[in-house]
N, C-alpha and C. Protein backbone atom coordinates (compact mmCIF):
# COMPACT_ATOMS: atom_id res chain seq x y z
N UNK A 1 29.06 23.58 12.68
CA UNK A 1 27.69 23.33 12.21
C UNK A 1 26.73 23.92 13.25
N UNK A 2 26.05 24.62 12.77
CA UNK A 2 24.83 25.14 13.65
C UNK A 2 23.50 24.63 14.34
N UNK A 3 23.23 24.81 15.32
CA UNK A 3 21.86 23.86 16.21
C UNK A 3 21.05 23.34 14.78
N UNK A 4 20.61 24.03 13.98
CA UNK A 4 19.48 24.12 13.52
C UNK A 4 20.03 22.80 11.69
N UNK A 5 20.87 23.37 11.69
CA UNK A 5 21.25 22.33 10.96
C UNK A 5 21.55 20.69 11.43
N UNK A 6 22.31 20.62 12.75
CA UNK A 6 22.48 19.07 13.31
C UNK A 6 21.05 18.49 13.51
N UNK A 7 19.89 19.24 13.76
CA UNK A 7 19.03 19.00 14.45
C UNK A 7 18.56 18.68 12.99
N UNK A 8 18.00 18.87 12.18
CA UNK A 8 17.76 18.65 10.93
C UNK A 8 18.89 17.37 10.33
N UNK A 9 19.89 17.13 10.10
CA UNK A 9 20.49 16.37 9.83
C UNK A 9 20.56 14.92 11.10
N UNK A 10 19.99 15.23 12.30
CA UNK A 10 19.30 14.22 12.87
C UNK A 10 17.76 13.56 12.40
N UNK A 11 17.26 14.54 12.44
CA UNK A 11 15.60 13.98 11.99
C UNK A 11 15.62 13.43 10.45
N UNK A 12 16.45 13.51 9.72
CA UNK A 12 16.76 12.91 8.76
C UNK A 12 17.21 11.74 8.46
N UNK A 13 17.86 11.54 9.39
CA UNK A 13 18.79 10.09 9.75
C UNK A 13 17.59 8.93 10.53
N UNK A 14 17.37 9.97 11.51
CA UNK A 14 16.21 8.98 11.77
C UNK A 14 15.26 8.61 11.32
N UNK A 15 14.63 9.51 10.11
CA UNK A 15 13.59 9.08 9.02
C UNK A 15 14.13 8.54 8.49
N UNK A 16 15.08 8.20 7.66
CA UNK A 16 15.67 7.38 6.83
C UNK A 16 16.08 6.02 7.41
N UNK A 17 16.52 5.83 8.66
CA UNK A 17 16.50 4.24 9.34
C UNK A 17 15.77 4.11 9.74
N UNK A 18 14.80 4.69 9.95
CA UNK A 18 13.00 4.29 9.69
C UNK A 18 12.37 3.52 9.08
N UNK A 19 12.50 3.69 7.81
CA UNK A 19 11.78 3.44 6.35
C UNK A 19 12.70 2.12 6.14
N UNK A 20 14.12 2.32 6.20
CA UNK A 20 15.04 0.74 6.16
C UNK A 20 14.16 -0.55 6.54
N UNK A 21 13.63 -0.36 7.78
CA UNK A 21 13.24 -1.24 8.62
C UNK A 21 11.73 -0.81 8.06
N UNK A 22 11.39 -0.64 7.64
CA UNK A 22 9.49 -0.73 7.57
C UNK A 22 8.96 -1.26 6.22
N UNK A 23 7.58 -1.75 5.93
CA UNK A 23 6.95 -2.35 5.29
C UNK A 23 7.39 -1.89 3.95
N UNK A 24 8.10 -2.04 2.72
CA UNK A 24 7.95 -1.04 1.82
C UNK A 24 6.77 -0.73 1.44
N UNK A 25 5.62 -0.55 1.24
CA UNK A 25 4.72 -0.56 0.62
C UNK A 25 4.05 0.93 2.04
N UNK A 26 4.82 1.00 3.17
CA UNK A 26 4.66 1.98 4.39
C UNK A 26 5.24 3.37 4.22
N UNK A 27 6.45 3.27 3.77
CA UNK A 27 7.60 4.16 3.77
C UNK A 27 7.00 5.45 3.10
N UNK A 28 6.15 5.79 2.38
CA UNK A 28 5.74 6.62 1.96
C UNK A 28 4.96 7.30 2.94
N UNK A 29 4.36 6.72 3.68
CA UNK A 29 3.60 6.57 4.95
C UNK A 29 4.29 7.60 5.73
N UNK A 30 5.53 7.07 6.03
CA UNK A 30 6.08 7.70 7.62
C UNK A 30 6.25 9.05 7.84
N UNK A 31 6.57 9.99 7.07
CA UNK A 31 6.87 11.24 6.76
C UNK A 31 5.23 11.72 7.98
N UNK A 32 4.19 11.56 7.31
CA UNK A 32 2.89 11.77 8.12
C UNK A 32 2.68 11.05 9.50
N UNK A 33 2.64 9.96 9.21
CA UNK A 33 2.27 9.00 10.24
C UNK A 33 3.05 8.50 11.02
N UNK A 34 4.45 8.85 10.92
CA UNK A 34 5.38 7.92 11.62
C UNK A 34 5.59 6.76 11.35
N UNK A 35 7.19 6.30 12.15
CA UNK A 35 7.22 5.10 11.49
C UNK A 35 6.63 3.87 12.21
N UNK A 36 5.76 4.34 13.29
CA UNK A 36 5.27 3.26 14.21
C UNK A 36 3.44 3.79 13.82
N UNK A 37 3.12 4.81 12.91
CA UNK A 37 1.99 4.96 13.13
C UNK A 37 1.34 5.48 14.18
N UNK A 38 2.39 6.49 15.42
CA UNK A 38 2.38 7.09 16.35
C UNK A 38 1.97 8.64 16.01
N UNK A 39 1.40 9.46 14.97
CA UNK A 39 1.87 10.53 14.47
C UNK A 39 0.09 10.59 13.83
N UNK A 40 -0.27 12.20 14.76
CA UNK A 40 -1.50 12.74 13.91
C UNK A 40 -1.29 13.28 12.46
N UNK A 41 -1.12 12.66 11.79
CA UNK A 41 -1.17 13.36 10.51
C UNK A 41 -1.24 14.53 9.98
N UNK A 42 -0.79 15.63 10.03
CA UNK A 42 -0.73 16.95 9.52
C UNK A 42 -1.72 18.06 10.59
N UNK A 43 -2.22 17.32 11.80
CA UNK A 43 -2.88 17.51 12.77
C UNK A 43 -4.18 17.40 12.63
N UNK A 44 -4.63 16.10 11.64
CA UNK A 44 -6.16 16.13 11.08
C UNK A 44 -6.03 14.53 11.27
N UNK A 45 -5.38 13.57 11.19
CA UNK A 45 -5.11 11.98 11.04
C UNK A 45 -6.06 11.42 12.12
N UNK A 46 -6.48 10.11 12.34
CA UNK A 46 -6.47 9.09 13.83
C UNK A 46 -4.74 8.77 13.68
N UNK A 47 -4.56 8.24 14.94
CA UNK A 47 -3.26 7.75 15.19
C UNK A 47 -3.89 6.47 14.69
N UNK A 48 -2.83 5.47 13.48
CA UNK A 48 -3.22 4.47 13.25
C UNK A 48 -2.86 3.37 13.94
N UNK A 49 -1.86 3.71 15.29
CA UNK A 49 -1.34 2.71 16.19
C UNK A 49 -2.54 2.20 16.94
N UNK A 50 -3.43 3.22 17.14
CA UNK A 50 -4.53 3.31 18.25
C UNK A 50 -5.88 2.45 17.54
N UNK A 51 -5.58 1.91 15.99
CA UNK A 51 -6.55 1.59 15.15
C UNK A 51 -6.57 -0.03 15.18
N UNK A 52 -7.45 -0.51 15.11
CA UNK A 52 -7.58 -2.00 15.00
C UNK A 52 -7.22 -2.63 13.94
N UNK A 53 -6.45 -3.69 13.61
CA UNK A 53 -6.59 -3.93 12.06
C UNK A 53 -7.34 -3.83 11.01
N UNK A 54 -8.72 -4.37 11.48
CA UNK A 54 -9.81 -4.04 10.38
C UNK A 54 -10.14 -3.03 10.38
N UNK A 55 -10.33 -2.04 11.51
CA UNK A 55 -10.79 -0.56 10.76
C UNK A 55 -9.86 0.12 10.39
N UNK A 56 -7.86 -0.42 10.26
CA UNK A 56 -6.77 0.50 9.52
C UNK A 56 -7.41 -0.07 8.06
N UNK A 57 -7.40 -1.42 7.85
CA UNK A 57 -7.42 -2.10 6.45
C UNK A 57 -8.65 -1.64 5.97
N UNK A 58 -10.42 -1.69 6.67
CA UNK A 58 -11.53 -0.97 5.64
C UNK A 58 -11.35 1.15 5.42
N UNK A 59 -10.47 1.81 7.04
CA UNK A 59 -10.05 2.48 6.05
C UNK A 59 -9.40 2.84 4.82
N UNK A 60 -8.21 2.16 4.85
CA UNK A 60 -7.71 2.30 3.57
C UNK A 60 -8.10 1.78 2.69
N UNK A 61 -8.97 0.55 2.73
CA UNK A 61 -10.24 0.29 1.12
C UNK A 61 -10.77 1.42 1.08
N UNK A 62 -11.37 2.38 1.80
CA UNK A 62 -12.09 3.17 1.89
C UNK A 62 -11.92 4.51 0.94
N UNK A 63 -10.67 4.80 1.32
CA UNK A 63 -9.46 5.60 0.87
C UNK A 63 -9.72 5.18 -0.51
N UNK A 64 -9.59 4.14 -0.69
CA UNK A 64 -9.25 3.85 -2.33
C UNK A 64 -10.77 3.61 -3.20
N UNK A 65 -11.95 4.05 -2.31
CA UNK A 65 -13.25 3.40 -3.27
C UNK A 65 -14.02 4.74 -2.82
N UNK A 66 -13.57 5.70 -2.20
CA UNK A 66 -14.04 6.81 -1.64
C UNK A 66 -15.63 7.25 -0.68
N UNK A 67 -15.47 5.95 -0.46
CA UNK A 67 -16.64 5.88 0.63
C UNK A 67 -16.12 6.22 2.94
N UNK A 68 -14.44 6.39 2.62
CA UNK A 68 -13.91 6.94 3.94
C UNK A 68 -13.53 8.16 3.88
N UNK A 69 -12.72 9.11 5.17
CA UNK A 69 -12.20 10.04 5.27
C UNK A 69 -13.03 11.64 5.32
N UNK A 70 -11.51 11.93 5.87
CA UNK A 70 -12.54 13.39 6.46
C UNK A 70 -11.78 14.81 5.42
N UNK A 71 -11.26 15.75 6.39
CA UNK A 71 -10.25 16.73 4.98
C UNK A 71 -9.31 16.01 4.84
N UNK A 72 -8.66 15.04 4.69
CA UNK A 72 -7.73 14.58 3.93
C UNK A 72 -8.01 13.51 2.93
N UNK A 73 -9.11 13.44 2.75
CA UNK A 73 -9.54 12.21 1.96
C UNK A 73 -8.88 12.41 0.32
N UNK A 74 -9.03 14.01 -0.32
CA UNK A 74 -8.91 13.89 -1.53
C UNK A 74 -6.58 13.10 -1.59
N UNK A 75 -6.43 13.76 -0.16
CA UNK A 75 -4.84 13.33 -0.41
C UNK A 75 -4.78 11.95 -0.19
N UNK A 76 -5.41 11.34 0.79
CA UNK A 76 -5.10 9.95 0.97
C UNK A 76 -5.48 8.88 -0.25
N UNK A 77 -6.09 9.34 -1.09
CA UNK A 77 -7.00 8.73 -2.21
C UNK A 77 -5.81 8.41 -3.01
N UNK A 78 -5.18 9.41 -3.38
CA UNK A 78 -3.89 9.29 -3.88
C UNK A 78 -2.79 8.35 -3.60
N UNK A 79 -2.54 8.55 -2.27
CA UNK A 79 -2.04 7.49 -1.59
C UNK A 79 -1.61 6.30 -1.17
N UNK A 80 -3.16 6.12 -1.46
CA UNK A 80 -3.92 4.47 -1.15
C UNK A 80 -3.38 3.65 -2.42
N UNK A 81 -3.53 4.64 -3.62
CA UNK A 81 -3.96 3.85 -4.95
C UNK A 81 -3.24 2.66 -5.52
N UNK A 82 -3.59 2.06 -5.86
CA UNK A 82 -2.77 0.51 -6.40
C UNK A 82 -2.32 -0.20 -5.20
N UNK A 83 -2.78 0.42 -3.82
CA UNK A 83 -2.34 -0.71 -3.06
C UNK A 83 -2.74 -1.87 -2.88
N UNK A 84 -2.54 -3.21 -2.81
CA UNK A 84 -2.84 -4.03 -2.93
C UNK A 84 -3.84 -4.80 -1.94
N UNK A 85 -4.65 -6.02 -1.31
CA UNK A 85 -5.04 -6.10 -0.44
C UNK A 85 -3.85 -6.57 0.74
N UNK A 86 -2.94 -7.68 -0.23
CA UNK A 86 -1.91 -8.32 0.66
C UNK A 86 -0.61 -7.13 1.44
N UNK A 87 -0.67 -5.78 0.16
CA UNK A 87 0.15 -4.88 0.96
C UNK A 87 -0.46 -3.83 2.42
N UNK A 88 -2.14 -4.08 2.36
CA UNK A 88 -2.59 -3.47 3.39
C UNK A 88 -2.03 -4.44 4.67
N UNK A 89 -2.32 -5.53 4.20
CA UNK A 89 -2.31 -6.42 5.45
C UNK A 89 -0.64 -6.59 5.81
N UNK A 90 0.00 -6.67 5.12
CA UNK A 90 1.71 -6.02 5.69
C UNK A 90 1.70 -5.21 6.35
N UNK A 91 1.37 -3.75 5.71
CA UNK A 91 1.43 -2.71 7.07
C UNK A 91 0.68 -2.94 8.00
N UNK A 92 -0.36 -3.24 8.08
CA UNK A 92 -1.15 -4.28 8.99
C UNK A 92 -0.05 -4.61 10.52
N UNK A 93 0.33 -5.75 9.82
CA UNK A 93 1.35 -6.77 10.61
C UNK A 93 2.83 -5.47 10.77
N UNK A 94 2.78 -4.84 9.91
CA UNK A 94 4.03 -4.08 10.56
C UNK A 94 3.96 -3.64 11.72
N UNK A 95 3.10 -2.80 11.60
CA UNK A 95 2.58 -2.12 12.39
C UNK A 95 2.50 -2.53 13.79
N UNK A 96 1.99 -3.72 13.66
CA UNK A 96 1.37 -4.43 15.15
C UNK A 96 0.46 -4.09 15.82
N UNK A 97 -0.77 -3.93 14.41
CA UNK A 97 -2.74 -3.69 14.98
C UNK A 97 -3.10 -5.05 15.04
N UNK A 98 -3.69 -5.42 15.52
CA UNK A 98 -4.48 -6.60 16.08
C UNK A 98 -5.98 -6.31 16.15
C-alpha cells in the first residue's frame, strides 16, 4: 500500500471515530470544523472552540434566521436548518463552550 493511500485511510478512521463519539446532531459538522471545533473552516470559519456558548448558539440562530455570517453564510444556512434549540445546546455542551 502506498504513503498516500495509508495516509488517507488514516484520516478516515480518525474522522469516523470522531463522529462515534460526538453530538449527533455535530457529525455533519466535523468534516469543516473538526471534531473538537478546533478547525478554520474552509479557511473562512471562527474556530468555534475559541467561541463562547452564547455567541456559538446566537450564531447558529443566526445562521438559521439570516441575520449572521460572512462568505459562508449562504452554506451554513443550509446547515443550520431544522436544528433544534435543545440540539444547539448539545453541541454546545459537547463541545465544552462555556
Amino acid at each position: 500500500m502506498n504513503t498516500k493511500i495509508k495516509l488517507a485511510t488514516i484520516a478516515l478512521a480518525v474522522t469516523m471515530t470522531s463522529s462515534l463519539f460526538a453530538e449527533p446532531s455535530y457529525t455533519k459538522c466535523i468534516a469543516c470544523h473538526g471534531a473538537n471545533g478546533e478547525k478554520v473552516a474552509l479557511g473562512k470559519s471562527k474556530i468555534i472552540k475559541d467561541m463562547s456558548k452564547a455567541d456559538f448558539i446566537a450564531a447558529l440562530q443566526g445562521y438559521q434566521n439570516g441575520t449572521y455570517g460572512g462568505p459562508m453564510k449562504g452554506l451554513m444556512a443550509g446547515q443550520v436548518k431544522g436544528l433544534t434549540a435543545d440540539q444547539m445546546e448539545a453541541q454546545a455542551t459537547h463541545l465544552g463552550l462555556k
